[in-house]
Protein backbone atom coordinates (compact mmCIF):
# COMPACT_ATOMS: atom_id res chain seq x y z
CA UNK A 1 84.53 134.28 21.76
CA UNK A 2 83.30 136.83 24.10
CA UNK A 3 80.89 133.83 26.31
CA UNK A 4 84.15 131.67 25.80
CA UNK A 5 86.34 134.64 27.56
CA UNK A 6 83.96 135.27 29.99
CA UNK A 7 83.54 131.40 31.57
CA UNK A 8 87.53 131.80 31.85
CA UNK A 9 87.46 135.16 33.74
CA UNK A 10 84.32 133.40 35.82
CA UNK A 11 86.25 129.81 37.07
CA UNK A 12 89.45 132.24 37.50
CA UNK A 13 87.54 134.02 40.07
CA UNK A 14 86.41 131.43 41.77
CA UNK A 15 89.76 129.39 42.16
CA UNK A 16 90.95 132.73 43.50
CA UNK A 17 88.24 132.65 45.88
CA UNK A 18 88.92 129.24 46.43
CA UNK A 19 92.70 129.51 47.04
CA UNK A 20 91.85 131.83 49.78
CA UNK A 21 89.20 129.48 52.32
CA UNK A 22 90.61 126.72 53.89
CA UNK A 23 88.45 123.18 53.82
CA UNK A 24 86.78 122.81 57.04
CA UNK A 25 88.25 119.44 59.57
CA UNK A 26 85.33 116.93 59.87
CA UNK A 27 84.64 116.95 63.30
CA UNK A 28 85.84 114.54 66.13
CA UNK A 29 84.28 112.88 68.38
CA UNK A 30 84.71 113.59 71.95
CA UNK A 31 86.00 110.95 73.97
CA UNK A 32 83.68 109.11 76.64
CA UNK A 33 84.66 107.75 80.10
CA UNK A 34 83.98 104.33 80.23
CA UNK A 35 82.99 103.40 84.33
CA UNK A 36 83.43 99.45 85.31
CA UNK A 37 83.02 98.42 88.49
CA UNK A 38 85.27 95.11 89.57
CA UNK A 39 85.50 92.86 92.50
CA UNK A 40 88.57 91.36 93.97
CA UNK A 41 89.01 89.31 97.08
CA UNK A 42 92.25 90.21 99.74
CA UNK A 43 94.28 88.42 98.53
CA UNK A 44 93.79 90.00 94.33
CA UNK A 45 93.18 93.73 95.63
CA UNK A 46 96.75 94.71 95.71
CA UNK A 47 97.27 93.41 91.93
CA UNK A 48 93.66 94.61 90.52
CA UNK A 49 94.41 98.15 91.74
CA UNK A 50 97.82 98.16 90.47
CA UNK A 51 97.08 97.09 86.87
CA UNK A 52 93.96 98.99 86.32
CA UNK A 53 96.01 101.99 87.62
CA UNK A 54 98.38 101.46 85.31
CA UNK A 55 95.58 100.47 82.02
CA UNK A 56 94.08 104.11 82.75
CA UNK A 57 97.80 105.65 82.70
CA UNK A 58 99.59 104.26 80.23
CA UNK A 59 96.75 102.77 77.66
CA UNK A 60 93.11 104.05 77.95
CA UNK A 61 92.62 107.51 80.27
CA UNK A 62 89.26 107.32 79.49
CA UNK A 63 88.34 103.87 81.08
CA UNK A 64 87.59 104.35 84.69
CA UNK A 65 87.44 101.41 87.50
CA UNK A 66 85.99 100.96 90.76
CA UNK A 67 87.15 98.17 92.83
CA UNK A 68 84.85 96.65 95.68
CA UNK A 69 86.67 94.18 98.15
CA UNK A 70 85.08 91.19 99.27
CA UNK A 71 85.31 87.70 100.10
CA UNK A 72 85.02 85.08 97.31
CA UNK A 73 81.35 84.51 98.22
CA UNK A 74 80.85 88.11 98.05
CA UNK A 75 82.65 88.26 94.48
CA UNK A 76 80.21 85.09 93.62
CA UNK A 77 77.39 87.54 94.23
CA UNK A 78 78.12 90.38 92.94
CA UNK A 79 78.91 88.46 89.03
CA UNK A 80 75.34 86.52 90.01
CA UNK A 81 73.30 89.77 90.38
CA UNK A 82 75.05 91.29 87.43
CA UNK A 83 76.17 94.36 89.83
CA UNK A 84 79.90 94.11 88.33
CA UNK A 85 81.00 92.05 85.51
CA UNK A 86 84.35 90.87 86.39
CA UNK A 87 86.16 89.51 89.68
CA UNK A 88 89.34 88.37 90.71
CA UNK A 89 89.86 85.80 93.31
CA UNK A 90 92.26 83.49 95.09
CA UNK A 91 89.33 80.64 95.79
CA UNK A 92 86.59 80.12 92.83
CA UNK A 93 82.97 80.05 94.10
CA UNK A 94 80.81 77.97 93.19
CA UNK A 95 79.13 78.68 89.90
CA UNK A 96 75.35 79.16 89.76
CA UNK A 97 73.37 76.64 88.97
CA UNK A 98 73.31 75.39 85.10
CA UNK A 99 76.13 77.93 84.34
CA UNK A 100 80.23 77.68 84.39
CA UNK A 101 82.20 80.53 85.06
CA UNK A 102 84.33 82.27 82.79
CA UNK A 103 87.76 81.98 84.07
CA UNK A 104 91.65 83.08 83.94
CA UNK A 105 94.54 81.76 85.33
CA UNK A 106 95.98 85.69 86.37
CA UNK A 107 99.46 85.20 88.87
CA UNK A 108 99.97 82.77 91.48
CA UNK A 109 100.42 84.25 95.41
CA UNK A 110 101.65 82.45 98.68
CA UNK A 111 100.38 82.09 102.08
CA UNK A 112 102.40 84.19 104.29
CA UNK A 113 102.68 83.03 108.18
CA UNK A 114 104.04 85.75 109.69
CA UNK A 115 105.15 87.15 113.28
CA UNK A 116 106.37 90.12 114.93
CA UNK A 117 109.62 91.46 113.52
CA UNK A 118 111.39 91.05 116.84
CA UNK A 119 110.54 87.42 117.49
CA UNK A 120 113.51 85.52 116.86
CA UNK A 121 112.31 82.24 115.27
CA UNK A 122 112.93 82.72 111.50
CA UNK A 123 111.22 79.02 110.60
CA UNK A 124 108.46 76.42 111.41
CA UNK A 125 107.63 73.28 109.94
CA UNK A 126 103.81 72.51 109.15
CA UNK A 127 103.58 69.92 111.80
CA UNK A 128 104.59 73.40 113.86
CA UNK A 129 101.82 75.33 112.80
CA UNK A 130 99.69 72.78 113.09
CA UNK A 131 100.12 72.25 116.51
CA UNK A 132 100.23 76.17 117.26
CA UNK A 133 96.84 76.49 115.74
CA UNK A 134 94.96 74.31 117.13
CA UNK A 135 96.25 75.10 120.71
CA UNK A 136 98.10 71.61 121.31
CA UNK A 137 101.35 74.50 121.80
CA UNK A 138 100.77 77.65 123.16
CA UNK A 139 103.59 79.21 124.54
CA UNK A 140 106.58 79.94 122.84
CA UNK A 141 109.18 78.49 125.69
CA UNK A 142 107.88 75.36 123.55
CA UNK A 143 110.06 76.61 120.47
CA UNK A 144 113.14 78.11 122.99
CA UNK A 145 111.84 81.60 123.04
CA UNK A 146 111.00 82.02 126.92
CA UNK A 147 110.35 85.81 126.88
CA UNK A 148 108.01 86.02 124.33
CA UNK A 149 105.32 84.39 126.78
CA UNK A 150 101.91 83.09 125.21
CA UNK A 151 101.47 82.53 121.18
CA UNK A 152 98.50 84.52 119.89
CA UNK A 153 96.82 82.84 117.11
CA UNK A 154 95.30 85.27 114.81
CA UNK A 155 93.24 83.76 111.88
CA UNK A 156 90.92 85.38 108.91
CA UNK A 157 87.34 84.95 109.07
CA UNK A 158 85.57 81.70 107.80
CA UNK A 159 84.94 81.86 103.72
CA UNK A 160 88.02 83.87 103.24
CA UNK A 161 90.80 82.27 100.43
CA UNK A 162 93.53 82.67 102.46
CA UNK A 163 92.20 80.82 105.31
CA UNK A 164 90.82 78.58 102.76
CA UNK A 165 94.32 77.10 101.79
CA UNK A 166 95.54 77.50 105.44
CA UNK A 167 92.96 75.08 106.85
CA UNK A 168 93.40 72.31 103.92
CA UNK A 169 97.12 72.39 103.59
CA UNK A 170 98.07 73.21 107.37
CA UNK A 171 95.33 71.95 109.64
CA UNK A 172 93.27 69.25 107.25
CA UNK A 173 90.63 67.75 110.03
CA UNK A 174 92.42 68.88 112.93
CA UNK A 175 90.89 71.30 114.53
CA UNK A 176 91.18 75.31 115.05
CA UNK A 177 91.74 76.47 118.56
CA UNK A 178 89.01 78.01 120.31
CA UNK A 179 91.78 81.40 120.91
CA UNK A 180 92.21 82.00 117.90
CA UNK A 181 91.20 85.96 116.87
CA UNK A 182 89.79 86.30 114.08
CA UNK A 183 90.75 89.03 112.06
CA UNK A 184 88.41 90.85 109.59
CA UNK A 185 90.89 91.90 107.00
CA UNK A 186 94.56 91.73 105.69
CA UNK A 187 95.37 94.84 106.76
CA UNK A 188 93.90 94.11 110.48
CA UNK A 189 96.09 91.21 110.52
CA UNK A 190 98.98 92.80 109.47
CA UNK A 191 98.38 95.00 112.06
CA UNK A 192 97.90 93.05 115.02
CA UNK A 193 100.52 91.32 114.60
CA UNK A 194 102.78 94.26 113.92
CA UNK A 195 101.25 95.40 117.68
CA UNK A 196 102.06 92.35 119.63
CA UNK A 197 105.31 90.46 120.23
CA UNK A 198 103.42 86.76 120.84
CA UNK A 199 101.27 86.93 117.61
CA UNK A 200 101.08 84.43 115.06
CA UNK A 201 98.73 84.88 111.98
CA UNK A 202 98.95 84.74 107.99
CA UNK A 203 98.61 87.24 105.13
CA UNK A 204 98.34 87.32 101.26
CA UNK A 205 102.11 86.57 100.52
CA UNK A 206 101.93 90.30 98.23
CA UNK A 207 100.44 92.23 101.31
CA UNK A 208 102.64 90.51 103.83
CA UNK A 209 106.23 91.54 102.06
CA UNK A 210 104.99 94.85 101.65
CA UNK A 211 105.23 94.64 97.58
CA UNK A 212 103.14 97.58 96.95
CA UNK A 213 103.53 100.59 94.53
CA UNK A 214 104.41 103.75 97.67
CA UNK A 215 103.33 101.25 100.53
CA UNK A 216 106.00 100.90 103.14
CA UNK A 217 106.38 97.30 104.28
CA UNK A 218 104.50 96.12 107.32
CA UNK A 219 106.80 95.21 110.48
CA UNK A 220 106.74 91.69 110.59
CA UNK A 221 108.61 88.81 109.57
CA UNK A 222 107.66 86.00 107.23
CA UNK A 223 108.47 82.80 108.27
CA UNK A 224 110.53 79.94 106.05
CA UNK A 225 107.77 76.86 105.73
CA UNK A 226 109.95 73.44 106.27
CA UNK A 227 113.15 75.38 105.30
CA UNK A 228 111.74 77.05 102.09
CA UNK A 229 111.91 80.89 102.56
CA UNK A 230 108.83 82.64 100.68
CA UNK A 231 110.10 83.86 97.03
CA UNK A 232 108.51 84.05 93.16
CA UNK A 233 110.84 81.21 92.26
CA UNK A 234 109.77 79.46 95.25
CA UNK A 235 106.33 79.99 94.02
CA UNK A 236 106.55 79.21 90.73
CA UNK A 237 108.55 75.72 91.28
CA UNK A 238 105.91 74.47 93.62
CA UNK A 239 108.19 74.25 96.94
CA UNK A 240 106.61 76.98 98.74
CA UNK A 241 103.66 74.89 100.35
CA UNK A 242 101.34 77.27 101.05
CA UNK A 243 100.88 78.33 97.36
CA UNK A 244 97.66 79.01 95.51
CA UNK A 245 96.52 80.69 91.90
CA UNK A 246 94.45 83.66 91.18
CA UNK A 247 91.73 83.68 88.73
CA UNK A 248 89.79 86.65 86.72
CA UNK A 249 85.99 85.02 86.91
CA UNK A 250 83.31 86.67 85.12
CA UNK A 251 79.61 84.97 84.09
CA UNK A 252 80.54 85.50 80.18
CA UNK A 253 83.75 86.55 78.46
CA UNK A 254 84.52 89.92 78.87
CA UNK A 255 83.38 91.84 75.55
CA UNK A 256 84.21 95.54 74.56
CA UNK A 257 86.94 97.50 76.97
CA UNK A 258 86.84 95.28 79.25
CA UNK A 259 87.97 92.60 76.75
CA UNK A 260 90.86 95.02 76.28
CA UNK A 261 91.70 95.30 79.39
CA UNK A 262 91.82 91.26 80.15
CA UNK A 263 94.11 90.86 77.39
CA UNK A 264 96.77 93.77 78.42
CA UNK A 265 97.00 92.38 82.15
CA UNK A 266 97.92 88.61 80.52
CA UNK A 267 100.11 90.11 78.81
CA UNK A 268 103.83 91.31 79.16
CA UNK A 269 103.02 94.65 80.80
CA UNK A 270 100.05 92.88 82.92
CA UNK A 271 102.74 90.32 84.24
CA UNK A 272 105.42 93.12 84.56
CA UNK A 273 103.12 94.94 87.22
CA UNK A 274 102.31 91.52 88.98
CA UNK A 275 105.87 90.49 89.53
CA UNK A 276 106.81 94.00 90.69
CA UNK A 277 103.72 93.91 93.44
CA UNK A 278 105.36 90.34 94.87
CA UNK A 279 103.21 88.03 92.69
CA UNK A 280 104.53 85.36 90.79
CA UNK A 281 102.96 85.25 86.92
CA UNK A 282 102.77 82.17 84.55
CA UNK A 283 105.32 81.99 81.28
């Protein structure tokens, strides 16, 4: 009785005991930045920057991005050397040899010909630009508009996708006037023609309207193209001629984070952010 009594006065002490610890949390693991590095051409820039702003905000804080700009050649190389693992582009490289690129149809963009906000002509046809391009018209008395004096063709840089489209849609085999500027970037572009009164020149359709999350909008006007003005509907219905899609490319499918990431900007949210920056997405 008395070994019985004293295991009870034993296990009574050490529920007491017990009763007063508390059971220790099993520890957590500490959350690790995750660094990618992306490419994007002009015309994809705007949109890249604005959805992986908004992945790191409002879904994974702990996934960091670097965007690089470049031409599409320059995205081609940079997926080829295995320096960044996906790009975004308005013109699809060629893929290396014995390999296909992975690829995603991400929003669709328009060619923007723009001019100076004060020049009065509000439309052109193709034929017009055509003929402005390649030099056969060079003064705008030819289109009623006396004071504005010479046109001042400003063009982007050989290899670039916006020029890309311009050329094949616009000028097919005619060719480019030898006055032509050549500008080195969107933003120059946007520029110059902001500066001068007799320029001519185009622009990614999302840079040109000034569509960006705290940008102000450039000073220039965007011209209607044979009477259809530039608009998502427009876009999306194919009437806008100087329309083109953007791709994600990548060597493999994205895996891991990354793989994450890809899905959310398809998605709902993805397309909310492209339609908000002046892109047209697919349904």
């Amino acid at each position: 009785m008395r070994g019985s009594s004293l295991a009870r006065s034993v296990a009574l002490a050490a529920c007491v005991l017990l009763a007063g610890c508390t059971r220790a949390e099993p520890p957590q693991p500490t959350p690790v930045a995750e660094h990618y590095r992306l490419i994007a051409d002009s015309a994809t820039y705007p949109l890249m920057r604005g959805l992986t702003d908004a992945y790191m905000e409002s879904v994974n804080p702990y996934a960091r991005f670097t965007i690089e700009q470049g031409a599409p050649d320059r995205v081609a190389e940079r997926l080829r050397s295995g320096q960044v693992l996906l790009g975004a582009t308005s013109l699809v490289p060629p893929a290396p040899q014995g390999l296909k690129w992975w690829l995603a149809d991400l929003a669709l963009d328009g060619v923007a010909v723009i001019v100076h906000a004060e020049n009065p002509i509000d439309r052109l046809t193709l034929p017009d630009l055509r003929d402005i391009f390649a030099g056969v018209r060079n003064t705008w008395a030819d289109y009623g508009e006396d004071e504005l004096g010479n046109i001042e063709v400003a063009v982007r840089e050989e290899g670039d996708g916006t020029r890309a489209i311009f050329d094949r849609v616009v000028m097919g085999d005619q060719r480019l006037t030898f006055d032509a500027l050549v500008m080195p970037s969107a933003e120059t572009m946007l520029n110059f023609v902001t500066l001068r009164p007799g320029a001519i020149g185009y622009a990614p359709s999302a840079s040109a309207l000034g569509r960006r999350s705290g940008a102000a909008g450039p000073n220039v006007k965007v011209l209607a193209l044979d009477g259809v003005l530039l608009t998502s509907d427009k876009l999306m219905s194919g009437e806008y001629p100087l329309v083109r899609t953007l791709n994600l490319v990548s060597l493999y499918e994205p895996q891991g984070e990354l793989r994450n990431f890809v899905a959310w900007a398809l998605g709902p949210q993805g397309k909310a952010i492209a339609e908000s920056l002046g892109y047209a997405t697919f349904q």
